[in-house]
C-alpha atoms as a PDB file:
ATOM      1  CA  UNK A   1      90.174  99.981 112.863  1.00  0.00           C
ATOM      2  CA  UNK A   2      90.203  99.037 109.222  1.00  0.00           C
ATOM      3  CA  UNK A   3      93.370  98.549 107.237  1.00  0.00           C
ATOM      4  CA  UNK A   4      92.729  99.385 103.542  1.00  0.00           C
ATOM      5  CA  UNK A   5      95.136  99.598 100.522  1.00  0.00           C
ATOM      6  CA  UNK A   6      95.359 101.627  97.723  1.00  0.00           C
ATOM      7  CA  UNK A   7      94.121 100.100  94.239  1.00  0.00           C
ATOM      8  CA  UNK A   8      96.516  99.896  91.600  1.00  0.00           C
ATOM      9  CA  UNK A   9      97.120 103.354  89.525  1.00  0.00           C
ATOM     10  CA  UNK A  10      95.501 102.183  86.688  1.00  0.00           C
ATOM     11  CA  UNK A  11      92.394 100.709  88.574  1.00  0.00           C
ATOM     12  CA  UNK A  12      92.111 104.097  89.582  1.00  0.00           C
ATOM     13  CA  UNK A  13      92.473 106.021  86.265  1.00  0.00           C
ATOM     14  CA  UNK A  14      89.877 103.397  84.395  1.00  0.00           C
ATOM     15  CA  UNK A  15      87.128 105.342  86.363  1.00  0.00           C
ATOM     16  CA  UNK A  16      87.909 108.762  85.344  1.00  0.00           C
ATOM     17  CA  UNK A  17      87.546 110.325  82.485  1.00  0.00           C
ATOM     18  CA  UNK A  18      89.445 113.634  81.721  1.00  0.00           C
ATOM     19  CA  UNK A  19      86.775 115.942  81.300  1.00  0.00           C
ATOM     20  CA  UNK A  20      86.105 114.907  85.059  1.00  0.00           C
ATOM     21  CA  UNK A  21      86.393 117.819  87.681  1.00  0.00           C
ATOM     22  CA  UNK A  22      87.930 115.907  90.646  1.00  0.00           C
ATOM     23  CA  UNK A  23      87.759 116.626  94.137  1.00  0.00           C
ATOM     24  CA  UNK A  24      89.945 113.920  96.547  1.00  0.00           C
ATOM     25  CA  UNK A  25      88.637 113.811 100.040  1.00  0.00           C
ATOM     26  CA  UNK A  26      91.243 111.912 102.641  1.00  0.00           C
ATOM     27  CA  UNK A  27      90.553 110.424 105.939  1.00  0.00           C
ATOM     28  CA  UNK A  28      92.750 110.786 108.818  1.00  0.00           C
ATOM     29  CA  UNK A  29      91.658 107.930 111.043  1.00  0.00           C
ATOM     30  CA  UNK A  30      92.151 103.774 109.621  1.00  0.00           C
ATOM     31  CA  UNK A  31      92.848 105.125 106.051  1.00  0.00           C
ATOM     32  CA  UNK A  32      95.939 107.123 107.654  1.00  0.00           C
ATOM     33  CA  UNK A  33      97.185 104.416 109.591  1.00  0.00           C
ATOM     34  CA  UNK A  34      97.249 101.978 106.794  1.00  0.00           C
ATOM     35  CA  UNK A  35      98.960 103.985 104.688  1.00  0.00           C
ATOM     36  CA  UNK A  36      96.220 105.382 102.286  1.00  0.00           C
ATOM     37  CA  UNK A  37      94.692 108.528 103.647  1.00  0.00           C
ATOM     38  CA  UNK A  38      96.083 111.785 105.388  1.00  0.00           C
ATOM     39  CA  UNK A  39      96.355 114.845 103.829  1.00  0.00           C
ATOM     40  CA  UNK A  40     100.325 113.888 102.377  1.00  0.00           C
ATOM     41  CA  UNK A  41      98.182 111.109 100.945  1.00  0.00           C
ATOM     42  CA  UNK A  42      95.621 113.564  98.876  1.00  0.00           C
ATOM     43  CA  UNK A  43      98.656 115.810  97.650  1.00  0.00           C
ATOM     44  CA  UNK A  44     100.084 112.945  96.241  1.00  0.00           C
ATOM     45  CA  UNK A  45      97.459 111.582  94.460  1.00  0.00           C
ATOM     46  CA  UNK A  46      96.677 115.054  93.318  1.00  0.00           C
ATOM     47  CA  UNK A  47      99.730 115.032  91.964  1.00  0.00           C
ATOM     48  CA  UNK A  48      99.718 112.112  90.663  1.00  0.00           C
ATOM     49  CA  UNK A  49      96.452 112.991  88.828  1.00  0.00           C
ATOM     50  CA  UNK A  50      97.655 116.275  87.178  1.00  0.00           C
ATOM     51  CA  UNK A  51     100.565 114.406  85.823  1.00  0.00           C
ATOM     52  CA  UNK A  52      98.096 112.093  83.761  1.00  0.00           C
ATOM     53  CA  UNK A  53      96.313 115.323  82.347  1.00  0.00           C
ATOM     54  CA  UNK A  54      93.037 115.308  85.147  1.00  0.00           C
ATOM     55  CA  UNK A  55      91.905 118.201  86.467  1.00  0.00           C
ATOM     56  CA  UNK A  56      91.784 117.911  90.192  1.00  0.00           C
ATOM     57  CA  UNK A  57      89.565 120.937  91.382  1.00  0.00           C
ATOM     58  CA  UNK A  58      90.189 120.430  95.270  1.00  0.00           C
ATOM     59  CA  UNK A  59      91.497 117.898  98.023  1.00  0.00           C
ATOM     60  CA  UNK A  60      90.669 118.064 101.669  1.00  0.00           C
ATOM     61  CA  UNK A  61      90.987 115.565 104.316  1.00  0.00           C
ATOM     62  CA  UNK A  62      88.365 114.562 107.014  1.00  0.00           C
ATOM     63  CA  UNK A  63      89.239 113.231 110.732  1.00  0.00           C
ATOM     64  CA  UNK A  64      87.336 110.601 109.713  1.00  0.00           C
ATOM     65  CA  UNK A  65      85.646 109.410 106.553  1.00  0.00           C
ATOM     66  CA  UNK A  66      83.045 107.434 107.316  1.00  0.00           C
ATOM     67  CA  UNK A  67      80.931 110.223 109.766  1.00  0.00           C
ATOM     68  CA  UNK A  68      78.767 112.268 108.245  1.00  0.00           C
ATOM     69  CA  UNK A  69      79.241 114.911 110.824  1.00  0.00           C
ATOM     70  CA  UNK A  70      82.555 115.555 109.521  1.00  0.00           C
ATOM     71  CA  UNK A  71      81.816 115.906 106.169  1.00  0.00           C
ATOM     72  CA  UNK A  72      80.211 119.247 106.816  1.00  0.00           C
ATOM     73  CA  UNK A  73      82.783 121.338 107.340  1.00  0.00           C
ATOM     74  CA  UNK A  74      84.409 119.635 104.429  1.00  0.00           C
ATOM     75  CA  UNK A  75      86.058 121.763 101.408  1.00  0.00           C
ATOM     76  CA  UNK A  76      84.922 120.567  98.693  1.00  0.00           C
ATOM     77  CA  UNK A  77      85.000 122.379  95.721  1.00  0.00           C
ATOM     78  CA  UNK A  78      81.517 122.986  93.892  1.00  0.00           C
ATOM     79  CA  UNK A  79      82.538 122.336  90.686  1.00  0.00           C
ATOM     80  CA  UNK A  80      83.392 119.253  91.418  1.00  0.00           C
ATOM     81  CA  UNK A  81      81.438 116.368  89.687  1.00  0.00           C
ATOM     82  CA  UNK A  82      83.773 113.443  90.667  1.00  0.00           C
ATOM     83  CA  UNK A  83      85.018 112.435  94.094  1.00  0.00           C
ATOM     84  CA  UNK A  84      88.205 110.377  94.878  1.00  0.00           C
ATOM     85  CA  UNK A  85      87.789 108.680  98.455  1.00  0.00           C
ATOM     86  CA  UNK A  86      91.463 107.854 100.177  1.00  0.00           C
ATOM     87  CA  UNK A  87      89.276 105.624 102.996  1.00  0.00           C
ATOM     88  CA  UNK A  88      88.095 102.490 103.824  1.00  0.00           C
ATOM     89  CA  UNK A  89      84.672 101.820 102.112  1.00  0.00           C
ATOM     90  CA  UNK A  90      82.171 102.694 104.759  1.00  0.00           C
ATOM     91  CA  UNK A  91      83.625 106.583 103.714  1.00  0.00           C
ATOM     92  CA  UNK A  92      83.577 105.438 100.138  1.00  0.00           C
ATOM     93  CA  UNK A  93      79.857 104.690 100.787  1.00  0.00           C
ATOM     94  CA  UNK A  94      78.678 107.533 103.038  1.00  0.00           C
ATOM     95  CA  UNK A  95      80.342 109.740 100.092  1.00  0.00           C
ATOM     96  CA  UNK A  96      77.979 107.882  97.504  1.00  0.00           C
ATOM     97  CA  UNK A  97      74.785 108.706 100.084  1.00  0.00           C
ATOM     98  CA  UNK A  98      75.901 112.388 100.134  1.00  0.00           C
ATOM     99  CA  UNK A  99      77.178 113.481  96.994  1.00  0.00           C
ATOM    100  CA  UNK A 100      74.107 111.734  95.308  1.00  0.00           C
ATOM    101  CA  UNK A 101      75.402 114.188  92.072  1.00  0.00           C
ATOM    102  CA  UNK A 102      78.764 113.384  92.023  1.00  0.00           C
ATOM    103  CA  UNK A 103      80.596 110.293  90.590  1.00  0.00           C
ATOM    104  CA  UNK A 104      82.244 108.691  93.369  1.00  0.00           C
ATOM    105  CA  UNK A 105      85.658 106.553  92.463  1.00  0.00           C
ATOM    106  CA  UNK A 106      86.742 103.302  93.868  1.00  0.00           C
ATOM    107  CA  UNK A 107      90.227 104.481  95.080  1.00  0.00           C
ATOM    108  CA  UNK A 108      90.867 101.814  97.544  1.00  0.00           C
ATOM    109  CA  UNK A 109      90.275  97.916  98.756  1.00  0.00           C
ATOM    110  CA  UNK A 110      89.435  96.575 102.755  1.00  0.00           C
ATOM    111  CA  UNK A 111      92.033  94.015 103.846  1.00  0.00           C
ATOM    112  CA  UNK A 112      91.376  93.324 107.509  1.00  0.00           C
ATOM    113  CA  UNK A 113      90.875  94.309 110.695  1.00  0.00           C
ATOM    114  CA  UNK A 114      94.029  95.842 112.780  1.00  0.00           C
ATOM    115  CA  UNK A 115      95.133  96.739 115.946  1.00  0.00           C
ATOM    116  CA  UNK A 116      97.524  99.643 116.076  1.00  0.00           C
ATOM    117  CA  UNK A 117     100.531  99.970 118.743  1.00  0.00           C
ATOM    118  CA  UNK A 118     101.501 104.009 118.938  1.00  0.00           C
ATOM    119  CA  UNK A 119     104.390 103.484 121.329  1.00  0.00           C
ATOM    120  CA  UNK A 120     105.720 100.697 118.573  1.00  0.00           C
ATOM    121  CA  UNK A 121     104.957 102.732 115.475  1.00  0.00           C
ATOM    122  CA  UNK A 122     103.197  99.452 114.333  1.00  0.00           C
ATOM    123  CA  UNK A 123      99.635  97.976 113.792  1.00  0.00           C
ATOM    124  CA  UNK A 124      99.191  94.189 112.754  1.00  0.00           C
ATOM    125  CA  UNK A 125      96.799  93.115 110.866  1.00  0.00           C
ATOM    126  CA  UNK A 126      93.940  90.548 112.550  1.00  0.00           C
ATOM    127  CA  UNK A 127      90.762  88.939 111.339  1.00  0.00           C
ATOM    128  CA  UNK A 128      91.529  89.377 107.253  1.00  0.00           C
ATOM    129  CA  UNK A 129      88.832  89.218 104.850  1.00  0.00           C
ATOM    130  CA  UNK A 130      87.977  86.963 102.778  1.00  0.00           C
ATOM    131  CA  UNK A 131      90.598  86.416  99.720  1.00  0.00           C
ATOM    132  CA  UNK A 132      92.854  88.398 102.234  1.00  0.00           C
ATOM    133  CA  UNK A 133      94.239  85.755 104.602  1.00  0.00           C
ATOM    134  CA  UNK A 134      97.803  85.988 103.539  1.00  0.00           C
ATOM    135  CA  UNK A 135      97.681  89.125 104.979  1.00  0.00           C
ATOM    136  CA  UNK A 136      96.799  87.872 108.615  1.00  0.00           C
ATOM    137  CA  UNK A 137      99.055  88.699 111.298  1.00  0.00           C
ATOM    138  CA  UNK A 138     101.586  90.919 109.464  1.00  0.00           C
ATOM    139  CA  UNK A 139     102.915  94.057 110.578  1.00  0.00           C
ATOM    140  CA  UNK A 140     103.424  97.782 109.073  1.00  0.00           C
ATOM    141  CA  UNK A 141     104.976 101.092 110.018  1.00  0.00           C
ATOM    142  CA  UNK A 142     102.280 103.290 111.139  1.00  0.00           C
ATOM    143  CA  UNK A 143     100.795 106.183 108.182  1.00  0.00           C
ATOM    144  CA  UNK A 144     102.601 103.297 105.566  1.00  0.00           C
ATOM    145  CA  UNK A 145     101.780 100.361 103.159  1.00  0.00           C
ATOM    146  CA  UNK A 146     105.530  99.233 104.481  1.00  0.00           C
ATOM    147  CA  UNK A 147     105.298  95.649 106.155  1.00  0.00           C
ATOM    148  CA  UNK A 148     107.934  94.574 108.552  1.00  0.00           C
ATOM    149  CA  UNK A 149     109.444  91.598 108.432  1.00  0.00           C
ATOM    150  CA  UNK A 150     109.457  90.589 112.114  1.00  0.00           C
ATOM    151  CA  UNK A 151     106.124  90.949 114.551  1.00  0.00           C
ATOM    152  CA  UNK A 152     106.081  91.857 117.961  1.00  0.00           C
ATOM    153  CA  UNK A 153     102.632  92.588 118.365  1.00  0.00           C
END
């Protein structure tokens, strides 16, 4: 699994314009876990989005992002001409394959690998990327950005 963040706010807004039709497409595998995707994760955004004046046409959320397969039964507005991905960037990138017509945002940024612990409510975070080695070895509450300040993984 892939633990991703979410970009800052404004990182997010300097793609969009406000004549965009948005639809915000969620993933509910790594993106979830880490804190970035899930349907609770779209709504917020959405709302989020609406505050600033956008018009977000429609938000769904995929059991995972970065399978085509999934994306079929995917409800996604027509009218949409901009996409929002809450996923790591291999779903960022299979949206840009398949929604060739769309404008696809940058909503999100990989940090590292991770290993997830149900029975703990954790995953840690192993084999950072490059320019994300502080990160290495820390902790979070599962479906959260939160880091604990112990490990036990």
């Amino acid at each position: 699994m892939i633990k991703s963040r979410l970009l800052p706010m404004d990182k997010i807004l300097s793609q969009l314009d406000k004549s965009d039709r948005i639809a915000i497409i969620a993933c509910n595998d790594c993106a979830r876990v880490s804190g970035v995707g899930g349907r609770e994760k779209a709504e917020e955004m959405e709302e989020k989005l609406r505050s600033e004046g956008y018009n977000v046409v429609s938000i769904c959320d995929l059991v995972v992002a970065c399978n085509d397969a999934y994306f079929a039964d995917a409800n996604i507005n027509p009218a949409a001409n901009t996409i929002i991905m809450l996923s790591c960037a291999s779903g960022e990138r299979l949206a840009r394959r398949l929604f060739k017509d769309k404008k696809v945002v940058t909503a999100t940024e990989l940090i590292s690998g991770i290993i997830v612990s149900p029975s703990t409510g954790r995953y840690k975070l192993v084999g950072a990327f490059t320019g994300k080695e502080d990160f290495e070895g820390k902790e979070y509450k599962y479906y959260t950005d939160t880091a604990f300040k112990d490990t036990k993984l």
